[in-house]
C-alpha atoms as a PDB file:
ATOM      1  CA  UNK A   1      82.163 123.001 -10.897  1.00  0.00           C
ATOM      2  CA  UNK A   2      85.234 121.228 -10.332  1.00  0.00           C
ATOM      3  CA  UNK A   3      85.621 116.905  -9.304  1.00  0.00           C
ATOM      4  CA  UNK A   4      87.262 116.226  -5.668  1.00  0.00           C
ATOM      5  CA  UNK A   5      88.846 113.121  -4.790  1.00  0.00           C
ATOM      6  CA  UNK A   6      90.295 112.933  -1.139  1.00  0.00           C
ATOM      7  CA  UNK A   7      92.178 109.892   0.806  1.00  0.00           C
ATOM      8  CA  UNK A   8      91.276 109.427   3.532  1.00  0.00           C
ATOM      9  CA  UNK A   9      92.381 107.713   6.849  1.00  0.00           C
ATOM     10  CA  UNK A  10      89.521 105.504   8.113  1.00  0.00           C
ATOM     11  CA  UNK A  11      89.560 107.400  11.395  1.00  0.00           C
ATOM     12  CA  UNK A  12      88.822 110.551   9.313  1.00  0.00           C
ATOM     13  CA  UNK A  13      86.198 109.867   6.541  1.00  0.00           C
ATOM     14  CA  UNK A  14      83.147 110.521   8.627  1.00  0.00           C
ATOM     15  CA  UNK A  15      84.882 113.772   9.906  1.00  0.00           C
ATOM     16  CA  UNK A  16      85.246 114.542   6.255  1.00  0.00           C
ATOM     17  CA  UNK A  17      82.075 113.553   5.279  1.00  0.00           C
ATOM     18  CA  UNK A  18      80.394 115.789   7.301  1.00  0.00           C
ATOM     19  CA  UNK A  19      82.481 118.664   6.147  1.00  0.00           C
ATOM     20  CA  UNK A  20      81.129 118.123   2.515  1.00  0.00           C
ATOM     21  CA  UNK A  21      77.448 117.133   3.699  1.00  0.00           C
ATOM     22  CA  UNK A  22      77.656 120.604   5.862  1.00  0.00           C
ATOM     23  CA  UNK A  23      78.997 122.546   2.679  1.00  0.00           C
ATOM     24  CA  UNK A  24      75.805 124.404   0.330  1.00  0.00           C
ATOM     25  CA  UNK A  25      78.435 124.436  -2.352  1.00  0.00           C
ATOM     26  CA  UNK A  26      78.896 120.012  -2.223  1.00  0.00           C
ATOM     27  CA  UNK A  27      76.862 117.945  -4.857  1.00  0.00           C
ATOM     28  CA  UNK A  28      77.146 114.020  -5.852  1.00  0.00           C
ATOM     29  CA  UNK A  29      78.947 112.831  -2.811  1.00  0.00           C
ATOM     30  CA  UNK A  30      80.108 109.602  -3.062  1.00  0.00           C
ATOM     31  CA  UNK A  31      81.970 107.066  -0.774  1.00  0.00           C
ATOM     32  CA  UNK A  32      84.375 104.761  -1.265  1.00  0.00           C
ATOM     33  CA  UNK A  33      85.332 102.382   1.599  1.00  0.00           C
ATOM     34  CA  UNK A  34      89.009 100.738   1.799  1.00  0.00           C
ATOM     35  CA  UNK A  35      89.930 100.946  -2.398  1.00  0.00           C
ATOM     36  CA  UNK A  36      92.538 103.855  -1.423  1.00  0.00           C
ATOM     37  CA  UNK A  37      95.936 101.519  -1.779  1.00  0.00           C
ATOM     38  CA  UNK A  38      98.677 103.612  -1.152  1.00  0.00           C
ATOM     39  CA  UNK A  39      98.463 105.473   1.150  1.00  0.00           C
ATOM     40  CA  UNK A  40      95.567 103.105   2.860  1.00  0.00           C
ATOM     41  CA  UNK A  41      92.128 103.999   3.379  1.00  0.00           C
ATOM     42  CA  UNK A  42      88.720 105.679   1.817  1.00  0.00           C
ATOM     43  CA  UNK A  43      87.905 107.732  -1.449  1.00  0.00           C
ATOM     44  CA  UNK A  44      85.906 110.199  -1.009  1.00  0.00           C
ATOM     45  CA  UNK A  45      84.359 112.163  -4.236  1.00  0.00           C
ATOM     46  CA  UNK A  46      81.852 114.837  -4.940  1.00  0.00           C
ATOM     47  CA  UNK A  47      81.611 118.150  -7.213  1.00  0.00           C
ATOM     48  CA  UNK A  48      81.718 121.065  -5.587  1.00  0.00           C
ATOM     49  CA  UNK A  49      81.445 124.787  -6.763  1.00  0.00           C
ATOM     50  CA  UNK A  50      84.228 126.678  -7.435  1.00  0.00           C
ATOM     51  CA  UNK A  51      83.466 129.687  -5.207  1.00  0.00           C
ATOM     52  CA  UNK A  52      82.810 126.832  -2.322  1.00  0.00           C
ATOM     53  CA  UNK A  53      86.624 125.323  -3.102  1.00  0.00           C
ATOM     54  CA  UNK A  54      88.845 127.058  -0.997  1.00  0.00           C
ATOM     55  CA  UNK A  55      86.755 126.762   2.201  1.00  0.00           C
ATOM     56  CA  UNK A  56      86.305 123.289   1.580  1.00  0.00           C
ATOM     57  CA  UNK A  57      89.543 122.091   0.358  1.00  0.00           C
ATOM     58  CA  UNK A  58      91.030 124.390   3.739  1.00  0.00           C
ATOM     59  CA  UNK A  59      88.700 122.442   6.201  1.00  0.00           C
ATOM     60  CA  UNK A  60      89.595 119.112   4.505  1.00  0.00           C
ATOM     61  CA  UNK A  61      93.397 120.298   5.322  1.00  0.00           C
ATOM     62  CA  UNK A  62      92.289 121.050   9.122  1.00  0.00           C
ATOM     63  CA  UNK A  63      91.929 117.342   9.060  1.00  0.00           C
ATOM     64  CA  UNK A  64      95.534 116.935   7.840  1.00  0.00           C
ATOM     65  CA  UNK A  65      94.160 115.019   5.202  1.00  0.00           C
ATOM     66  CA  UNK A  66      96.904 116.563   2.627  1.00  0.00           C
ATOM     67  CA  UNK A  67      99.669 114.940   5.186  1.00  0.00           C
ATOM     68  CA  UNK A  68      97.950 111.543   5.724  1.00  0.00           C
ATOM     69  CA  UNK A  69      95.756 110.851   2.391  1.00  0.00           C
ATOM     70  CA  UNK A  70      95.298 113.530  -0.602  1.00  0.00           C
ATOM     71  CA  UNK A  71      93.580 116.086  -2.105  1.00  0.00           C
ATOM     72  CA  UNK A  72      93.165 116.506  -6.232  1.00  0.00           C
ATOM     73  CA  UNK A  73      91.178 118.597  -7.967  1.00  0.00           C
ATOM     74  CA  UNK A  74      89.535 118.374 -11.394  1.00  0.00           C
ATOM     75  CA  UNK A  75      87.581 121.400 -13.748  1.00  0.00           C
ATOM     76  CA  UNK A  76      84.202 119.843 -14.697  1.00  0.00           C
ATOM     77  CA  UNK A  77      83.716 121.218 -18.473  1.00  0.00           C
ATOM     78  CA  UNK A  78      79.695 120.007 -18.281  1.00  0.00           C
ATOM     79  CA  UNK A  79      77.410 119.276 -15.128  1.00  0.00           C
ATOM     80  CA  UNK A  80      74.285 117.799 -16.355  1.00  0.00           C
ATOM     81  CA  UNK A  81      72.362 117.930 -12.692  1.00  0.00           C
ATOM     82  CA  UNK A  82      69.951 119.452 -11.018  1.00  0.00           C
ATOM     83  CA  UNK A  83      71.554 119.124  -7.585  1.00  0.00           C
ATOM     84  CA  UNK A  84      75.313 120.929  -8.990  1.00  0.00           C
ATOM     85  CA  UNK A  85      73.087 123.846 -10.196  1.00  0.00           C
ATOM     86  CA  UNK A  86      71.890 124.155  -6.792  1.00  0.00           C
ATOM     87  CA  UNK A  87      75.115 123.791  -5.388  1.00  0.00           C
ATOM     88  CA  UNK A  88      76.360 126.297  -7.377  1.00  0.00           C
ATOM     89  CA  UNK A  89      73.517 128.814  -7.100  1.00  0.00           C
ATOM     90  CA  UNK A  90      74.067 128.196  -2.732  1.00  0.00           C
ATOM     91  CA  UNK A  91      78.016 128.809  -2.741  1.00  0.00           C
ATOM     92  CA  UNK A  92      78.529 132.388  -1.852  1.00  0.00           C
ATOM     93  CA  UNK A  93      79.497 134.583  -5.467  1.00  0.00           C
ATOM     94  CA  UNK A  94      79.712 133.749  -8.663  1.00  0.00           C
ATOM     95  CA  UNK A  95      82.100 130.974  -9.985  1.00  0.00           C
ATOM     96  CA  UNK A  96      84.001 133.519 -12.189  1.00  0.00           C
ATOM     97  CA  UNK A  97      85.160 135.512  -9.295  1.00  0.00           C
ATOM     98  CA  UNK A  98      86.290 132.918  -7.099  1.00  0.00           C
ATOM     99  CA  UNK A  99      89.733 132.344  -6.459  1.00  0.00           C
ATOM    100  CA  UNK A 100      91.199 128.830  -5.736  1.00  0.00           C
ATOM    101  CA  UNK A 101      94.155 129.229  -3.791  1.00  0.00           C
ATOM    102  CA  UNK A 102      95.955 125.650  -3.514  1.00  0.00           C
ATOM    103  CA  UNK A 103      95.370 125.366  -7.231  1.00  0.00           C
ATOM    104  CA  UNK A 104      97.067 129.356  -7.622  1.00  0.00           C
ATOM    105  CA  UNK A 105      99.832 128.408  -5.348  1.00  0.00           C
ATOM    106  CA  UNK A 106     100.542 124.772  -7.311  1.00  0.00           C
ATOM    107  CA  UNK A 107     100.344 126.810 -10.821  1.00  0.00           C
ATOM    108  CA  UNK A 108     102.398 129.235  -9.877  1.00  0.00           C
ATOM    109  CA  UNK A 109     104.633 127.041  -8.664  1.00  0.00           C
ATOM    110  CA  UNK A 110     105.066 125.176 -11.201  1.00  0.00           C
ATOM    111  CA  UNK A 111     105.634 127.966 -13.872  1.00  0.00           C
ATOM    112  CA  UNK A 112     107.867 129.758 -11.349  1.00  0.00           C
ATOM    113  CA  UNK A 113     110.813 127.157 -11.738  1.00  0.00           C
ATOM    114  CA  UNK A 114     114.168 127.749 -13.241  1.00  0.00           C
ATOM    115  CA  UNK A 115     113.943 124.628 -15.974  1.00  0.00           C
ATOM    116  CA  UNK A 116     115.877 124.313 -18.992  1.00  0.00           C
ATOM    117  CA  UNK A 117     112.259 124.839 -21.106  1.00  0.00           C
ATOM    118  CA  UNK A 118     112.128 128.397 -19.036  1.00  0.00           C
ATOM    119  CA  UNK A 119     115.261 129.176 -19.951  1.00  0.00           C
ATOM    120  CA  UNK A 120     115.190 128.332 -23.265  1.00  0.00           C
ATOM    121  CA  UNK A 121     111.914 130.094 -23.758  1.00  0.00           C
ATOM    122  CA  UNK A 122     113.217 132.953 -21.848  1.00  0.00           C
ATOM    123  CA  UNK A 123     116.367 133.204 -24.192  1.00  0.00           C
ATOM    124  CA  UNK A 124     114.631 132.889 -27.138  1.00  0.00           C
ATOM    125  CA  UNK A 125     112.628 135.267 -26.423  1.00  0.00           C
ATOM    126  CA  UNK A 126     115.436 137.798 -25.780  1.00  0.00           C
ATOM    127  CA  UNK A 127     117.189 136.867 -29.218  1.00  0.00           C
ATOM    128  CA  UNK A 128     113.961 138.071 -30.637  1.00  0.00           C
ATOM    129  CA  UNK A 129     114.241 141.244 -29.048  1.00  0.00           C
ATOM    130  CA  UNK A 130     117.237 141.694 -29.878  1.00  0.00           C
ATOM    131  CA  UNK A 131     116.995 140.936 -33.132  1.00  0.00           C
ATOM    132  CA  UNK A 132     113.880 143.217 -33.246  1.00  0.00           C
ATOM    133  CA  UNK A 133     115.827 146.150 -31.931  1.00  0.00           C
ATOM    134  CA  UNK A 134     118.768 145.775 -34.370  1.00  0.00           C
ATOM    135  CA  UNK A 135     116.159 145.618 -37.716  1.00  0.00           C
ATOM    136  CA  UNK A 136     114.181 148.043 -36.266  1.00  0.00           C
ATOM    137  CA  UNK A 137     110.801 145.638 -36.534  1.00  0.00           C
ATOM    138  CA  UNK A 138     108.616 146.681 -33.423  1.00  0.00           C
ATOM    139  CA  UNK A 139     106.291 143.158 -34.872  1.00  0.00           C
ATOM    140  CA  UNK A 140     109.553 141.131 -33.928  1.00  0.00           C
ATOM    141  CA  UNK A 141     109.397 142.471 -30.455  1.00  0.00           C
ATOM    142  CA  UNK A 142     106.083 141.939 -29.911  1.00  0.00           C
ATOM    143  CA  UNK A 143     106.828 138.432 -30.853  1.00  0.00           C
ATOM    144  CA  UNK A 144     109.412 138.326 -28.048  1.00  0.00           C
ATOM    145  CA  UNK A 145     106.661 139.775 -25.382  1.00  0.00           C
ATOM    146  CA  UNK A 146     104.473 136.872 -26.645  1.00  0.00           C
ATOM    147  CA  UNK A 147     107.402 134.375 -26.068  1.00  0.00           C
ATOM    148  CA  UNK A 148     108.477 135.406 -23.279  1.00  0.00           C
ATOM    149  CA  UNK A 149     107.661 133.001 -19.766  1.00  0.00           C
ATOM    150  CA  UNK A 150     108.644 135.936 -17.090  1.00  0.00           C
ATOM    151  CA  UNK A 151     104.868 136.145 -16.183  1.00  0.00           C
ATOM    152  CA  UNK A 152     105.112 132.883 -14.336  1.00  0.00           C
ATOM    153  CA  UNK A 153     107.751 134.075 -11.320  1.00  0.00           C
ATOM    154  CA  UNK A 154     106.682 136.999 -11.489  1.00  0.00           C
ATOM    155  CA  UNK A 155     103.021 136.142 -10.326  1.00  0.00           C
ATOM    156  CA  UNK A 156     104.616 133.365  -7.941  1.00  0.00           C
ATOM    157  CA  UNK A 157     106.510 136.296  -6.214  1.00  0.00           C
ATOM    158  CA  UNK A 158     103.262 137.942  -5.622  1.00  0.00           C
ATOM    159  CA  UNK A 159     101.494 134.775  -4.270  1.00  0.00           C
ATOM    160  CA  UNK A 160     104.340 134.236  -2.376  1.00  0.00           C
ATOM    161  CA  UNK A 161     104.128 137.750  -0.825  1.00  0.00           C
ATOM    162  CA  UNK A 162     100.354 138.165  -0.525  1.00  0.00           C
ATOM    163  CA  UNK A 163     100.395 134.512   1.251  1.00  0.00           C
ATOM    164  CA  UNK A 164     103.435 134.786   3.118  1.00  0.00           C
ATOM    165  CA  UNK A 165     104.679 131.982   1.192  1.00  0.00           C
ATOM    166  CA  UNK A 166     108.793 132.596   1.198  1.00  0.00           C
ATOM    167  CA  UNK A 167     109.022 129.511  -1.006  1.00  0.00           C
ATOM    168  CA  UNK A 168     107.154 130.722  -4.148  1.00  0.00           C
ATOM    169  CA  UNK A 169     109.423 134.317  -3.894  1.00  0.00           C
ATOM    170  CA  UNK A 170     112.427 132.369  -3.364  1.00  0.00           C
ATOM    171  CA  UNK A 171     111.268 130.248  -5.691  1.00  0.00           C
ATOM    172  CA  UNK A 172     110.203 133.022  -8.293  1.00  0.00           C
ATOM    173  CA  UNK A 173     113.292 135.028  -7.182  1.00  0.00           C
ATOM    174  CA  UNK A 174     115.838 132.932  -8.420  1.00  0.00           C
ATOM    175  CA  UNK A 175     113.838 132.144 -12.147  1.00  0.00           C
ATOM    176  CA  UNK A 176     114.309 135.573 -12.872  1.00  0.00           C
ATOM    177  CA  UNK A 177     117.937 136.782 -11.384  1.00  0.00           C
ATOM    178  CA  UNK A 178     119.363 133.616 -12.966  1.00  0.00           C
ATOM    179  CA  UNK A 179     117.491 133.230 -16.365  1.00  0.00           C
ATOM    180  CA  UNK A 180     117.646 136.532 -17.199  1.00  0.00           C
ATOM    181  CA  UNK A 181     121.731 137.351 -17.005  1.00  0.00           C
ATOM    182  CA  UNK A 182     121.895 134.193 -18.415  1.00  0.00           C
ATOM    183  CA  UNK A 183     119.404 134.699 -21.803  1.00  0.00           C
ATOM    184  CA  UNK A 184     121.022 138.358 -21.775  1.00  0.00           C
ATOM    185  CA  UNK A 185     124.852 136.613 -22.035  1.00  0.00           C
ATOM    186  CA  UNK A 186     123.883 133.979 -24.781  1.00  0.00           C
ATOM    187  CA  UNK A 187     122.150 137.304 -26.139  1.00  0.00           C
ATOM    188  CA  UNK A 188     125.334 139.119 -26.447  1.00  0.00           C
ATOM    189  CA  UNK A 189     127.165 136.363 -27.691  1.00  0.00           C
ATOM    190  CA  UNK A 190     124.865 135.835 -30.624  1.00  0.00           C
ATOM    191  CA  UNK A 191     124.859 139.549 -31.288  1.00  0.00           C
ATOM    192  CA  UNK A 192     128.851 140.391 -31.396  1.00  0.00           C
ATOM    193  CA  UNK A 193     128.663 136.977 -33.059  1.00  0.00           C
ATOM    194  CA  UNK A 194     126.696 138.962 -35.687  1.00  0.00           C
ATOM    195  CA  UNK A 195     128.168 141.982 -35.717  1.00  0.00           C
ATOM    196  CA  UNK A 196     130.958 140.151 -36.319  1.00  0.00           C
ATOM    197  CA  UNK A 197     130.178 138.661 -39.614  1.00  0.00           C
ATOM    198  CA  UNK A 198     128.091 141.565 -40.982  1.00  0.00           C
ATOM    199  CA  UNK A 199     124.701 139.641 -40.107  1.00  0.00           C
ATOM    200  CA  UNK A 200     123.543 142.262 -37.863  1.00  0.00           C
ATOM    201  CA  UNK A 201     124.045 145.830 -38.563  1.00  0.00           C
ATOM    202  CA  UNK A 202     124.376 147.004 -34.537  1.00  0.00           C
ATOM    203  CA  UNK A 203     125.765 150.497 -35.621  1.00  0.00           C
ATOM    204  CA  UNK A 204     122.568 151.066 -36.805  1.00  0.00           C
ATOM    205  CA  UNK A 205     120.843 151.549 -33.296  1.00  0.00           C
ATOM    206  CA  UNK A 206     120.627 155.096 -32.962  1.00  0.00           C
ATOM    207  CA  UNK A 207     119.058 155.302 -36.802  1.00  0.00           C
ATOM    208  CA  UNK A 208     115.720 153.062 -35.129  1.00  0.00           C
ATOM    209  CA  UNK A 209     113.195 155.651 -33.904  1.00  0.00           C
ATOM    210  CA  UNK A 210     110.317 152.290 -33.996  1.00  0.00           C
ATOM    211  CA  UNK A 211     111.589 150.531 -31.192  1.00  0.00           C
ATOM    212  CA  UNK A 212     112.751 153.707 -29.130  1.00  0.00           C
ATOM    213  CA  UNK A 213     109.710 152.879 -26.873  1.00  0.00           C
ATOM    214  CA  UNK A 214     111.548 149.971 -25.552  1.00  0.00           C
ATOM    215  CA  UNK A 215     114.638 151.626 -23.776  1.00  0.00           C
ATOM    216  CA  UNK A 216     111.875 155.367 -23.035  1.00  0.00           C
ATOM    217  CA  UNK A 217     111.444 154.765 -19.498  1.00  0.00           C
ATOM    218  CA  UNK A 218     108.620 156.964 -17.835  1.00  0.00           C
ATOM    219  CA  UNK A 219     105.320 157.305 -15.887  1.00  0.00           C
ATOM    220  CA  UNK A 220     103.834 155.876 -18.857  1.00  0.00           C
ATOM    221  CA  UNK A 221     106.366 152.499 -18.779  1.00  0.00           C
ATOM    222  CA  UNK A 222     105.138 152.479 -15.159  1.00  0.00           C
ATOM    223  CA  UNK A 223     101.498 152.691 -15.216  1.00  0.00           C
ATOM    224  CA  UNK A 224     102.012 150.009 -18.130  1.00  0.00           C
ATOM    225  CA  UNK A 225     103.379 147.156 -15.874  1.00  0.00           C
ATOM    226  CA  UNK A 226     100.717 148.149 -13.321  1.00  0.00           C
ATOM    227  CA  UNK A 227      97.736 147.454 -15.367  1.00  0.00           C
ATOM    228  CA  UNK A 228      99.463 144.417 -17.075  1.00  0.00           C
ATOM    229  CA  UNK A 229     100.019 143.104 -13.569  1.00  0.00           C
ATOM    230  CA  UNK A 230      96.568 143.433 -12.758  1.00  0.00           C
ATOM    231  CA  UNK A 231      95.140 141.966 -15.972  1.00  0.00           C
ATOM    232  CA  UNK A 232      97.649 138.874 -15.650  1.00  0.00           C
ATOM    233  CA  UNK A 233      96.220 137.905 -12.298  1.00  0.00           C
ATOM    234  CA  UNK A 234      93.307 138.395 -12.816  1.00  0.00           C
ATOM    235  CA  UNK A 235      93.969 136.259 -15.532  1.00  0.00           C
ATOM    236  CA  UNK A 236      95.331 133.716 -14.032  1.00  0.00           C
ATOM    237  CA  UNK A 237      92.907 133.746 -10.617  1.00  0.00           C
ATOM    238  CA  UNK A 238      89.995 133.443 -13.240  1.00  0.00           C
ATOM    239  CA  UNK A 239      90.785 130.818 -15.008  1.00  0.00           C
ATOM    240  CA  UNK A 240      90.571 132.771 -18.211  1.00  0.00           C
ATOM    241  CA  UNK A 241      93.789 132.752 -19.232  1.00  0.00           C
ATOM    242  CA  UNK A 242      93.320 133.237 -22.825  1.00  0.00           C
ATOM    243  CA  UNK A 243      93.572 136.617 -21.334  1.00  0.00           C
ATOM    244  CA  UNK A 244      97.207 136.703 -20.708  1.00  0.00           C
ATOM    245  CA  UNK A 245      98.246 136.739 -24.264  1.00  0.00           C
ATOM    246  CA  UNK A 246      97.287 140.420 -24.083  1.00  0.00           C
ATOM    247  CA  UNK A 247      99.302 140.781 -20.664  1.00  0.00           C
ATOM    248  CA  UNK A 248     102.814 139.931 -22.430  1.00  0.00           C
ATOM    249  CA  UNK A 249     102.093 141.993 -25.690  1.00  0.00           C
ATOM    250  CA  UNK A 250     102.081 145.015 -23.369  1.00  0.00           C
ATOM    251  CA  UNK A 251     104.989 144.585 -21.043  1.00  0.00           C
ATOM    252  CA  UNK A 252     108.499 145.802 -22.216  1.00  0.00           C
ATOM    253  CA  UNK A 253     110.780 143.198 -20.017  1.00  0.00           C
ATOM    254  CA  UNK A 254     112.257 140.658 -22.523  1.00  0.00           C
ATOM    255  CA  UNK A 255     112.551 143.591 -24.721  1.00  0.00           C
ATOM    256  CA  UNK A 256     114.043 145.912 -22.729  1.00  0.00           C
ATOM    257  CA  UNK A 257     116.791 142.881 -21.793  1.00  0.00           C
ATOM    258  CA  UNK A 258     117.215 142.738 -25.351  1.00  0.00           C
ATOM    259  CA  UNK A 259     117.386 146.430 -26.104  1.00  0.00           C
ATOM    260  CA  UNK A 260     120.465 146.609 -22.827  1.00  0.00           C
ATOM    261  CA  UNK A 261     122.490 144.005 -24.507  1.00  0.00           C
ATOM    262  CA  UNK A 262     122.375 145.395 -27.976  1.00  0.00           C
ATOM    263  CA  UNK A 263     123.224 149.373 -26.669  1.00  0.00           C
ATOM    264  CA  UNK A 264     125.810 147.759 -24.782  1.00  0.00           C
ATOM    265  CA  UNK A 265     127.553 145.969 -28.031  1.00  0.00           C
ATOM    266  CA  UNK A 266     126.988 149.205 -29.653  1.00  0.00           C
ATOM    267  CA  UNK A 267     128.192 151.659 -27.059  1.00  0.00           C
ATOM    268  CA  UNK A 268     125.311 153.400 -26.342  1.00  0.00           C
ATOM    269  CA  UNK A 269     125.357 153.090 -22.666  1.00  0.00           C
ATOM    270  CA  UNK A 270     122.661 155.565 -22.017  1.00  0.00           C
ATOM    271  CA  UNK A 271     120.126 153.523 -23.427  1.00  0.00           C
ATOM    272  CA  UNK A 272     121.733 150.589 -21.972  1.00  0.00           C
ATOM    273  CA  UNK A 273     121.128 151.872 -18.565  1.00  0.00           C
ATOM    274  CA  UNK A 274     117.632 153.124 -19.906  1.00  0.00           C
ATOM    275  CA  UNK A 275     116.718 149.833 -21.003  1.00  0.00           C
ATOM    276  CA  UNK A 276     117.872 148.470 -17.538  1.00  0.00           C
ATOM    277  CA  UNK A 277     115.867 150.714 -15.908  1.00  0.00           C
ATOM    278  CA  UNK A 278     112.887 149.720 -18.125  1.00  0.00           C
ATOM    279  CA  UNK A 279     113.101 146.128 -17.425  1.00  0.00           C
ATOM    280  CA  UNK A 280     113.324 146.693 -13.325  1.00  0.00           C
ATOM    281  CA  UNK A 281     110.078 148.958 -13.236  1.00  0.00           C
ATOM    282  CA  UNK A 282     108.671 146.879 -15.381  1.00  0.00           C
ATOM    283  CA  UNK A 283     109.240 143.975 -13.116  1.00  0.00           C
ATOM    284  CA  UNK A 284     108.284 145.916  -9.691  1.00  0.00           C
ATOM    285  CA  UNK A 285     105.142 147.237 -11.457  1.00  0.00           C
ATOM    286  CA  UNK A 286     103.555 143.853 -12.558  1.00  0.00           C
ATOM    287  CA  UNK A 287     104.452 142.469  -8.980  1.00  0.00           C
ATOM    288  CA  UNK A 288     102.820 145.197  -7.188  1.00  0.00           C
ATOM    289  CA  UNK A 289      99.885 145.011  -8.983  1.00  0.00           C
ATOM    290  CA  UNK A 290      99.635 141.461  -9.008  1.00  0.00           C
ATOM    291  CA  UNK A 291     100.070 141.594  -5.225  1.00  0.00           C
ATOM    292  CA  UNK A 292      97.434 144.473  -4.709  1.00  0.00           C
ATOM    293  CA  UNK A 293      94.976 142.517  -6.767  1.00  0.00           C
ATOM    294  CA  UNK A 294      95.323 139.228  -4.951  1.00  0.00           C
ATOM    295  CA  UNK A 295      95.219 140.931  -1.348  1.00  0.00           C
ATOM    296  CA  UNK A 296      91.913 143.003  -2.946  1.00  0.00           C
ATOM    297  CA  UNK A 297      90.307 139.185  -4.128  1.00  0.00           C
ATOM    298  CA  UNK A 298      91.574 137.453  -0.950  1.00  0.00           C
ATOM    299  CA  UNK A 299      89.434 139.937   0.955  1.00  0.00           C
ATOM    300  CA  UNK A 300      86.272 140.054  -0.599  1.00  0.00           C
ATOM    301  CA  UNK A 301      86.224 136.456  -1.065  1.00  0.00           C
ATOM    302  CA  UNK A 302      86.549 136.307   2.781  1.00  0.00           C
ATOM    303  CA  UNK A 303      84.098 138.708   3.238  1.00  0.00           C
ATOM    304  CA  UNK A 304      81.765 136.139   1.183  1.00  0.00           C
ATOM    305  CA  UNK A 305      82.420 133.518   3.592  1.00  0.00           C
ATOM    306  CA  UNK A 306      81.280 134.944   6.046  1.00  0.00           C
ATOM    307  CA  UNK A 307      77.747 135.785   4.626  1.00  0.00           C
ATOM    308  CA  UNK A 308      77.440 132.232   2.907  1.00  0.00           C
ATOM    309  CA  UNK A 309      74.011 130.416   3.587  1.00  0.00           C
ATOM    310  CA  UNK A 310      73.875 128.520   6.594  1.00  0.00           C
ATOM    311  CA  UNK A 311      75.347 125.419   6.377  1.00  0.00           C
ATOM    312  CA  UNK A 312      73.158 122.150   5.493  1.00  0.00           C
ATOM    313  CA  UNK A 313      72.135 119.369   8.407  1.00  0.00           C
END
């Protein structure tokens, strides 16, 4: 179940109210009149299933309510009722499957932006790799795929495409072609830094058969960053995102951003451009997938609607 809170306008509460009455999927609805202070006008609260959200929150909308008031949502850990479990057992689905959109599109929003904590995730992450790559320590580089935030703009891209939302791929477009040149440059730095002072042994690179899976791009890499793109949205649409953990362990992006700068310090430009050409199907594959997977939930979850109970007097 999750909590709803909506401003409204006084001229639109009863048109609201009716939407939630009208709703199978609306428990504990409660009123307040005139406490809304800024912006001016009524509260309006009830629990509602999850699978009932997006219908509800996109009728609330209809009533521009997220231009003249405001719409928040709120996971309910425990619903100790007898009229939620009804709720819940009339929405259309099960809770598990159902896909919130407005709370998608804010999350991947929000992890979709080029911040200084992406950045510095995202180039920490690479140092690992490269790091990894140089000592030859495969756990190293999974520690980098763990690190690593790519996931986020990568899954707003394929919100962005699925909803026709150019913001989020903008959005998600410019986390990745800026923090990734730049984590790769402070990358290279650090490693002729090291080189440099006998710290890290870069001649070494041809001698490390563990980590030759990073740079080995294939069908393989491919089918890889399809099924990881798949798991991570469903991840993320889920709510189980304990989930996603698994999703960076098996991706080769950081690394193989790791793996181009330390070939390229050590001349190996083969596996430099191998490594490049790692990290770009890597990229395309986990956005494909992520698209295909929305577009796949997007439809059923229509399809739901559209069989849903009739709607309550």
């Amino acid at each position: 179940m999750l909590h709803l809170r909506a401003v409204c306008p006084p001229d639109r509460t009863e048109e609201a109210i009716r939407i939630l009455r009208a709703h199978a999927g609306t428990a504990h609805l409660v009123v307040h009149r005139g406490v809304a202070v800024a912006p001016e006008g009524d509260l309006i609260e009830a629990d509602i299933a999850r699978e009932a959200t997006d219908e509800i929150v996109e009728s609330l909308c209809g009533l521009d309510l997220d231009h003249t008031g405001g719409i928040t949502l709120e996971a309910l850990d425990t619903a100790v009722s007898d009229a939620a479990d009804k709720a819940e057992e009339a929405a259309p689905g099960e809770a598990a499957d159902a896909v919130v959109w407005q709370e998608l599109v804010g999350r991947t929003g929000e992890e979709s932006r080029l911040t200084w904590t992406f950045q510095a995730f995202l180039t920490i992450a690479c140092l690992l790799a490269a790091v990894g790559v140089i000592t030859n320590s495969a756990v190293t580089i999974v520690g980098a795929m763990v690190v690593g935030p790519e996931f986020g703009p990568l899954a707003a891209i394929a919100v962005g495409l699925v909803l026709r939302r150019k913001d989020l791929v903008k959005q998600g477009g410019i986390a990745l072609l800026g923090g990734f040149p730049i984590a790769m440059v402070i990358t290279l730095g650090v490693v002729l830094v090291g080189g440099a002072t006998g710290v890290l042994e870069v001649s070494k690179l041809a001698e490390n058969h563990e980590v030759d899976f990073v740079y080995k791009v294939g069908v393989a890499s491919l089918i890889v960053a399809l099924l990881a793109g798949a798991a991570g949205m469903l991840s993320m649409t889920s709510a189980k995102s304990a989930a996603l953990v698994g999703v960076f362990i098996s991706v080769t992006t950081v690394p193989a951003a790791g793996y181009a700068v330390v070939a390229a310090v050590a001349g190996q430009w083969e596996r430099c451009l191998y490594s490049a050409g790692q990290l770009l199907v890597n990229l395309i594959g986990i956005v494909a997938a992520a698209a295909i997977v929305l577009t796949l939930r997007r439809r059923g979850q229509r399809s739901r609607v559209t069989e849903r109970p009739l709607s309550r007097g």
